[in-house]
Protein backbone atom coordinates (compact mmCIF):
# COMPACT_ATOMS: atom_id res chain seq x y z
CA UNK A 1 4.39 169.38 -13.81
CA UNK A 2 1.11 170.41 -12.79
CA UNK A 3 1.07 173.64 -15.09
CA UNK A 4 2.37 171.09 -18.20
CA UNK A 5 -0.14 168.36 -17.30
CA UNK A 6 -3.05 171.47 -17.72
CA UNK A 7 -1.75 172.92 -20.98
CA UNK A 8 -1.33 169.48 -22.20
CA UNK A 9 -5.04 168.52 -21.44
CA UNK A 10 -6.18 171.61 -22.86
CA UNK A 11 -4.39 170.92 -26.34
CA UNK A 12 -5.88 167.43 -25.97
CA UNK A 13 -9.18 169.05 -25.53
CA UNK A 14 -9.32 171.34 -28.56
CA UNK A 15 -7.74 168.27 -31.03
CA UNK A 16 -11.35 166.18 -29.22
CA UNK A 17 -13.22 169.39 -30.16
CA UNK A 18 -12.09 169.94 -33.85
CA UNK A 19 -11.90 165.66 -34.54
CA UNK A 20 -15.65 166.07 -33.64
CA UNK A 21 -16.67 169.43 -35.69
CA UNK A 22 -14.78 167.30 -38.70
CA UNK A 23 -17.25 164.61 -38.39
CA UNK A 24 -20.28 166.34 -38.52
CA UNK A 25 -21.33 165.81 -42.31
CA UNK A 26 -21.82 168.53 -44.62
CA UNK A 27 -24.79 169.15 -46.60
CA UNK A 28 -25.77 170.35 -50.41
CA UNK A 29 -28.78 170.84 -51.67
CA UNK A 30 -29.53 171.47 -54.94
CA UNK A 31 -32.51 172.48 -56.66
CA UNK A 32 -33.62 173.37 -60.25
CA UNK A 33 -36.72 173.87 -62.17
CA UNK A 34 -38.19 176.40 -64.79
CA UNK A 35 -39.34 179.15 -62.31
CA UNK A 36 -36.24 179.41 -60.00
CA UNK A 37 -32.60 177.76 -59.08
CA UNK A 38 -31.18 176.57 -55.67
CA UNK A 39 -28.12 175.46 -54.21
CA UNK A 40 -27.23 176.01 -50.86
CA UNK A 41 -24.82 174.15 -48.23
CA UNK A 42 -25.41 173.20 -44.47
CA UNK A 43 -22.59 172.27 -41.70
CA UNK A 44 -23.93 172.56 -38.49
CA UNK A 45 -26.52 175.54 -37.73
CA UNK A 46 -24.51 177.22 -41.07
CA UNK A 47 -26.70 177.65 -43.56
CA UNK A 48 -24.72 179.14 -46.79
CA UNK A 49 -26.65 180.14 -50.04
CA UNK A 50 -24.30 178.98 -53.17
CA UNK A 51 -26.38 180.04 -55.85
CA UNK A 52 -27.57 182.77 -56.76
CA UNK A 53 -26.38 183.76 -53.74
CA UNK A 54 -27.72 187.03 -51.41
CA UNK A 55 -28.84 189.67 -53.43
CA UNK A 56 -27.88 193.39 -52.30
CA UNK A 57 -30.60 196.14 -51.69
CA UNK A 58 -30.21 199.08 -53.92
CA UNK A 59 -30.64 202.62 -51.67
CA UNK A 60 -29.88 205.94 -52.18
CA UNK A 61 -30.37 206.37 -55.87
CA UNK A 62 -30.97 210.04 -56.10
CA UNK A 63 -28.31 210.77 -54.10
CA UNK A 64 -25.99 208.80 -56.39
CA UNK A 65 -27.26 210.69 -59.27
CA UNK A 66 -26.67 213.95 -57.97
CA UNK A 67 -23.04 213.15 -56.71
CA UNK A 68 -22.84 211.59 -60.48
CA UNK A 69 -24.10 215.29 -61.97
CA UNK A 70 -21.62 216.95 -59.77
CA UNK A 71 -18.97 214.99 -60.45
CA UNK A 72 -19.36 215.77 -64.27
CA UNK A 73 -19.78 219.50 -63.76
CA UNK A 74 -16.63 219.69 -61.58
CA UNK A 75 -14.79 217.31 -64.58
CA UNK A 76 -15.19 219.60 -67.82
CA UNK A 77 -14.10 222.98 -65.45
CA UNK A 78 -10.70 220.61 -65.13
CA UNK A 79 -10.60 219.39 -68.77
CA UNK A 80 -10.89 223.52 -69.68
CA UNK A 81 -7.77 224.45 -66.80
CA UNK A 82 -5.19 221.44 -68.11
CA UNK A 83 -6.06 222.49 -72.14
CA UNK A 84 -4.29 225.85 -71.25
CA UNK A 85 -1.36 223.93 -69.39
CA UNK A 86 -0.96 221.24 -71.67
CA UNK A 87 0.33 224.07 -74.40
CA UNK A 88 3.35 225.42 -72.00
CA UNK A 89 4.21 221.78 -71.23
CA UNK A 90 4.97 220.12 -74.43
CA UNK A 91 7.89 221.89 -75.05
CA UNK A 92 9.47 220.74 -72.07
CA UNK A 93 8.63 217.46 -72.79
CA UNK A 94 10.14 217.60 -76.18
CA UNK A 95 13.51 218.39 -74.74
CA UNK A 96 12.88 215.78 -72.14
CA UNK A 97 12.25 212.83 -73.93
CA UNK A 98 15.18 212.97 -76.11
CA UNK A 99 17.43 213.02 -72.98
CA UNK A 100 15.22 209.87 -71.57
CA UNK A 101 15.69 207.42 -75.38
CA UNK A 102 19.62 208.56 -75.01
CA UNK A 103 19.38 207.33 -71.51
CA UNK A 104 17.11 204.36 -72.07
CA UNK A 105 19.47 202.89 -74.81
CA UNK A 106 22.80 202.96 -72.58
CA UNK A 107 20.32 200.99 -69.94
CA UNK A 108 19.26 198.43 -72.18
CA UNK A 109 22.93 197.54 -73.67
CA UNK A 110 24.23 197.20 -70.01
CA UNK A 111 21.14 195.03 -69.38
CA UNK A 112 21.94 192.98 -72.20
CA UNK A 113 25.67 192.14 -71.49
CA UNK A 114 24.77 191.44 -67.86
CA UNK A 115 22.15 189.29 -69.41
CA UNK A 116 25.16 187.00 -71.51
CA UNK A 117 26.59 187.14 -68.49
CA UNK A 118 24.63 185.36 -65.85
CA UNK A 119 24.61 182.01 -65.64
CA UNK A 120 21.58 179.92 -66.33
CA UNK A 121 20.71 177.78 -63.56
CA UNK A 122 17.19 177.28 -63.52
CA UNK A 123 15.51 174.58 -61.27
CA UNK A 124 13.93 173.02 -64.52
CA UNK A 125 16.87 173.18 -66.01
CA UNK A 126 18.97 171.08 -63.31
CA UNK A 127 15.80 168.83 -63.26
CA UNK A 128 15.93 167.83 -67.03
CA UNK A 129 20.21 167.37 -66.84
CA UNK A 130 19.19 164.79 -63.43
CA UNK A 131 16.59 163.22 -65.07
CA UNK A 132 16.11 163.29 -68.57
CA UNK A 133 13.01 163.46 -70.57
CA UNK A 134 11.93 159.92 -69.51
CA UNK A 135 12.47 161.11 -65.55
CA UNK A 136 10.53 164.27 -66.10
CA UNK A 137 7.64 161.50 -67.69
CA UNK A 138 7.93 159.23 -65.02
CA UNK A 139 7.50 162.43 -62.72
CA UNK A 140 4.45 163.76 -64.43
CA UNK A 141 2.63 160.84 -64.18
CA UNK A 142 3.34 160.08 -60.73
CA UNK A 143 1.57 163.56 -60.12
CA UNK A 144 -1.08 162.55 -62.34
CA UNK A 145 -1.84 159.37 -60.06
CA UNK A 146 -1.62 161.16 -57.00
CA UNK A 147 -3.78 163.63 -58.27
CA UNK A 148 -6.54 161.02 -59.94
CA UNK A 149 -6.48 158.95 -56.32
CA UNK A 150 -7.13 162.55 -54.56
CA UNK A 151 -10.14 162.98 -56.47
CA UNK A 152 -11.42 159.55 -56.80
CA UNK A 153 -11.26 159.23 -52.99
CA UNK A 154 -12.89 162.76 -52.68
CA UNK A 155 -15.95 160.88 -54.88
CA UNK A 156 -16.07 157.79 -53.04
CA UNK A 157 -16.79 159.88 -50.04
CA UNK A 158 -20.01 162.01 -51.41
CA UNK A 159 -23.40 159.89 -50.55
CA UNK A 160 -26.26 160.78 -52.37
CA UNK A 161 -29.09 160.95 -50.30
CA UNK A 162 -31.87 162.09 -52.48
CA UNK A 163 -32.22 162.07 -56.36
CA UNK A 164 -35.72 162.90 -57.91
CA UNK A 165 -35.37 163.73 -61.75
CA UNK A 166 -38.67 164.88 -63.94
CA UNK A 167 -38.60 165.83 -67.47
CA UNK A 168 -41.71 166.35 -69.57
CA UNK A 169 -40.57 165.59 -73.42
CA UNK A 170 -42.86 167.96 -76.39
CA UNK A 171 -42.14 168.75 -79.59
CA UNK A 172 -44.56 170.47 -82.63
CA UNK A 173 -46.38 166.96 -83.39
CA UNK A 174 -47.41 163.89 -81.81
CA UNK A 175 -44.68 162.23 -84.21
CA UNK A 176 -41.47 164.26 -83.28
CA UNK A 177 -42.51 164.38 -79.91
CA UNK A 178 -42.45 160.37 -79.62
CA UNK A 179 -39.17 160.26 -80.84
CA UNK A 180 -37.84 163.15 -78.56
CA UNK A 181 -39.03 160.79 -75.32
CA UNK A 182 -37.75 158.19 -76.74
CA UNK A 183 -33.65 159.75 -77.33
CA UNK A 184 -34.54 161.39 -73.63
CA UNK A 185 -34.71 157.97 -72.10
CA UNK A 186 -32.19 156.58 -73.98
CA UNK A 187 -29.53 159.45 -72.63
CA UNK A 188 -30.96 159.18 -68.91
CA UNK A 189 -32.24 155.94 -67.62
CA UNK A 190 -28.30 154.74 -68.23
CA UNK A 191 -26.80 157.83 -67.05
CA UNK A 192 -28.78 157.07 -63.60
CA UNK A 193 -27.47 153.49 -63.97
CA UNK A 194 -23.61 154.52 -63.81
CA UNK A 195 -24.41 157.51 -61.30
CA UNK A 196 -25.89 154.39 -58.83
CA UNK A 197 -23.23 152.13 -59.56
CA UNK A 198 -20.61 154.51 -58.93
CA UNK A 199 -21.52 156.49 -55.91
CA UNK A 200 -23.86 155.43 -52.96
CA UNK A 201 -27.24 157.04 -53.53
CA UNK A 202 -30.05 155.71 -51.17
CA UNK A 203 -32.85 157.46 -52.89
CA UNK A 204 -33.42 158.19 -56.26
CA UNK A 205 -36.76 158.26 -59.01
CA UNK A 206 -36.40 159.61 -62.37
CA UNK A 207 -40.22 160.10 -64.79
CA UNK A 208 -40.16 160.88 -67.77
CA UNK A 209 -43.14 160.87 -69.66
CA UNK A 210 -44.22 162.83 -73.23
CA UNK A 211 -47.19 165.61 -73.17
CA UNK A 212 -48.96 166.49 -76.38
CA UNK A 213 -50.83 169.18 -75.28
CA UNK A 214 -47.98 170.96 -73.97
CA UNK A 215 -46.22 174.49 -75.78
CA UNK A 216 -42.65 173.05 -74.89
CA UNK A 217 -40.33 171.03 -72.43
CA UNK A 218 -39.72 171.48 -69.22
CA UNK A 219 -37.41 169.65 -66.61
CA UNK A 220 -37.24 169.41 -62.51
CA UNK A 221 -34.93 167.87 -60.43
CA UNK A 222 -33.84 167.94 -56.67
CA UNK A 223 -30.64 166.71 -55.28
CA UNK A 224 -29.13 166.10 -51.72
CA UNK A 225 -25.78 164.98 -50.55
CA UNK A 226 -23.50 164.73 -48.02
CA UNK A 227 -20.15 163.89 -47.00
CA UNK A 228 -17.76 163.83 -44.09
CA UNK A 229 -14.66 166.64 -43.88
CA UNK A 230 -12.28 164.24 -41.69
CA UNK A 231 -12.71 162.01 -44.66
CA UNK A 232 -11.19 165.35 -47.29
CA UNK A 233 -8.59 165.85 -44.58
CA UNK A 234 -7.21 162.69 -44.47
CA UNK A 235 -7.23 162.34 -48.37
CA UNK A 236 -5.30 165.72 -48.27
CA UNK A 237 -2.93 164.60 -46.13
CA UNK A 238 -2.16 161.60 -48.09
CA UNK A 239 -1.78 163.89 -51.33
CA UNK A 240 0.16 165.40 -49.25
CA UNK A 241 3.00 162.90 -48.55
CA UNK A 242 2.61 161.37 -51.79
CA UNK A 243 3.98 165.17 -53.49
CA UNK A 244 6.23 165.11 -50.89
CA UNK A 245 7.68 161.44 -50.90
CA UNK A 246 7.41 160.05 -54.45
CA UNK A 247 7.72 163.56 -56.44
CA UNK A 248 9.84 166.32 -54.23
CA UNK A 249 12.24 164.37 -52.42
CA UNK A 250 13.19 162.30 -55.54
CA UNK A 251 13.86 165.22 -57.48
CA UNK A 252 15.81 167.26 -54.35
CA UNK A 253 18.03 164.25 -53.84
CA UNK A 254 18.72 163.89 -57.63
CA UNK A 255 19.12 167.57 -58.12
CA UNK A 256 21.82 167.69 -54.99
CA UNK A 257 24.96 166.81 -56.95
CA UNK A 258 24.48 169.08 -59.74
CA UNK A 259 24.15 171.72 -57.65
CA UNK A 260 27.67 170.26 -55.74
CA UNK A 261 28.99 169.98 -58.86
CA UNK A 262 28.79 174.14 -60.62
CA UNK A 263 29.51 175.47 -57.25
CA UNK A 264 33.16 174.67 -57.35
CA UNK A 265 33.20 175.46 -61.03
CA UNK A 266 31.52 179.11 -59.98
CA UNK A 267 34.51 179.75 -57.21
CA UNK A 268 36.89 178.69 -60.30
CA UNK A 269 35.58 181.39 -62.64
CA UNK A 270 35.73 184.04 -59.29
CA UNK A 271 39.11 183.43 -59.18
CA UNK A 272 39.97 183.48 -62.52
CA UNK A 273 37.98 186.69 -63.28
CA UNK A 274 40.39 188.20 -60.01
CA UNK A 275 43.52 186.99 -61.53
CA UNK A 276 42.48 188.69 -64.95
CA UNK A 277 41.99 191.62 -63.09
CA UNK A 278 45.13 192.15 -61.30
């Protein structure tokens, strides 16, 4: 009792341990502007670069080159020893390869009559005779909605915690220039609305403002969010059971008597195909 009461704390211990890793949030950053591109995530002490990533240090070029050279050198003396060989072989191939198409088409009529032989009992075959075409619908879209509530849970669960947007609007002339701020603001300012409205941001500024003297357009903008990995887990879970439940089990217990159903015919052909026989 003693020995189960310690192995059961300790598996009690390690569930407390990973519950409370999952809640620890996890972190993006994202950052973009003309001169350079960020995005990196954070869980913990972790800090992983997404983009562009590490770069790898280049060493040992010279040497590469000369193992390249060699390489070459030791490549055309092997081209010059297999043009000699290649002469004596070919006429053994010749000989060969009419043997192998003689062979090849006995193989592929004996594949072909096994072929019309076998029976075709495919799994989305027994699913369409169980179902129908309005069953395999109705199954489709179930996925579909399982699918759509993964995901829209999955965005319900990303806060926003910073959102700072800057674009500088030029053109050639003072003119064109006006009217490019003006089709900028009128793509972003609601774009910003429906981003707030639809996910939890608690900070957020967006400036946009036009610049005559400017050679061309430029745009900044810095983003951070987080979100919880208990909350992914128990979203997955739930796809999970939906697959399982509403999709899987419907069409296993559907499927069953068909499958009941060509095993006694099967056993009938067996027998008949013995009877032939003898």
């Amino acid at each position: 009792m003693i020995v189960l009461k310690i192995i059961g704390g300790i598996i009690l211990s390690i569930l407390a341990l990973i519950i409370l890793i999952l809640c620890v949030k996890v972190r993006i950053f994202a950052e973009y502007s003309d001169v350079d591109t960020n995005v990196r995530l954070q869980w913990l002490f972790i800090k992983i670069p997404l983009y562009p990533g590490k770069k790898k240090e280049k060493t040992g070029n010279s040497e590469d080159t000369s193992k390249n050279a060699k390489k070459t050198e030791a490549s055309a003396e092997n081209a010059e020893s297999t043009e000699t060989t290649t002469a004596d072989s070919s006429s053994d191939e010749a000989s060969s390869k009419e043997v192998n198409e003689t062979s090849a088409e006995n193989t592929e009529d004996s594949t072909v009559k096994k072929a019309s032989t076998k029976p075709d009992n495919s799994l989305l075959k027994l699913i369409y005779s169980a179902h129908g075409i309005d069953g395999l619908l109705l199954i489709v879209r179930r996925l579909f909605n399982a699918l759509g509530s993964f995901f829209g849970g999955l965005s319900r669960s990303i806060v926003i915690d910073e959102l700072y947007i800057d674009v500088m609007c030029n053109k050639n002339d003072a003119a064109s220039t006006a009217i490019y701020y003006g089709e900028v603001c009128s793509a972003l300012f609601p774009m910003l609305g429906a981003l707030v409205t639809k996910y939890k941001v608690r900070k957020y500024d967006i400036n946009v403002y036009p610049d005559y003297l400017a050679k061309h357009s430029s745009a900044n903008f810095a983003v951070s969010l987080h979100l919880y990995p208990i909350y992914v887990v128990g979203i997955s879970i739930l796809l999970v059971m939906r697959l399982l439940f509403k999709v899987l089990f419907r069409l296993v217990v559907k499927c069953i008597p068909l499958i009941k159903n060509k095993q006694p015919t099967a056993e009938k052909s067996a027998v008949s195909k013995k009877a032939n026989i003898k």
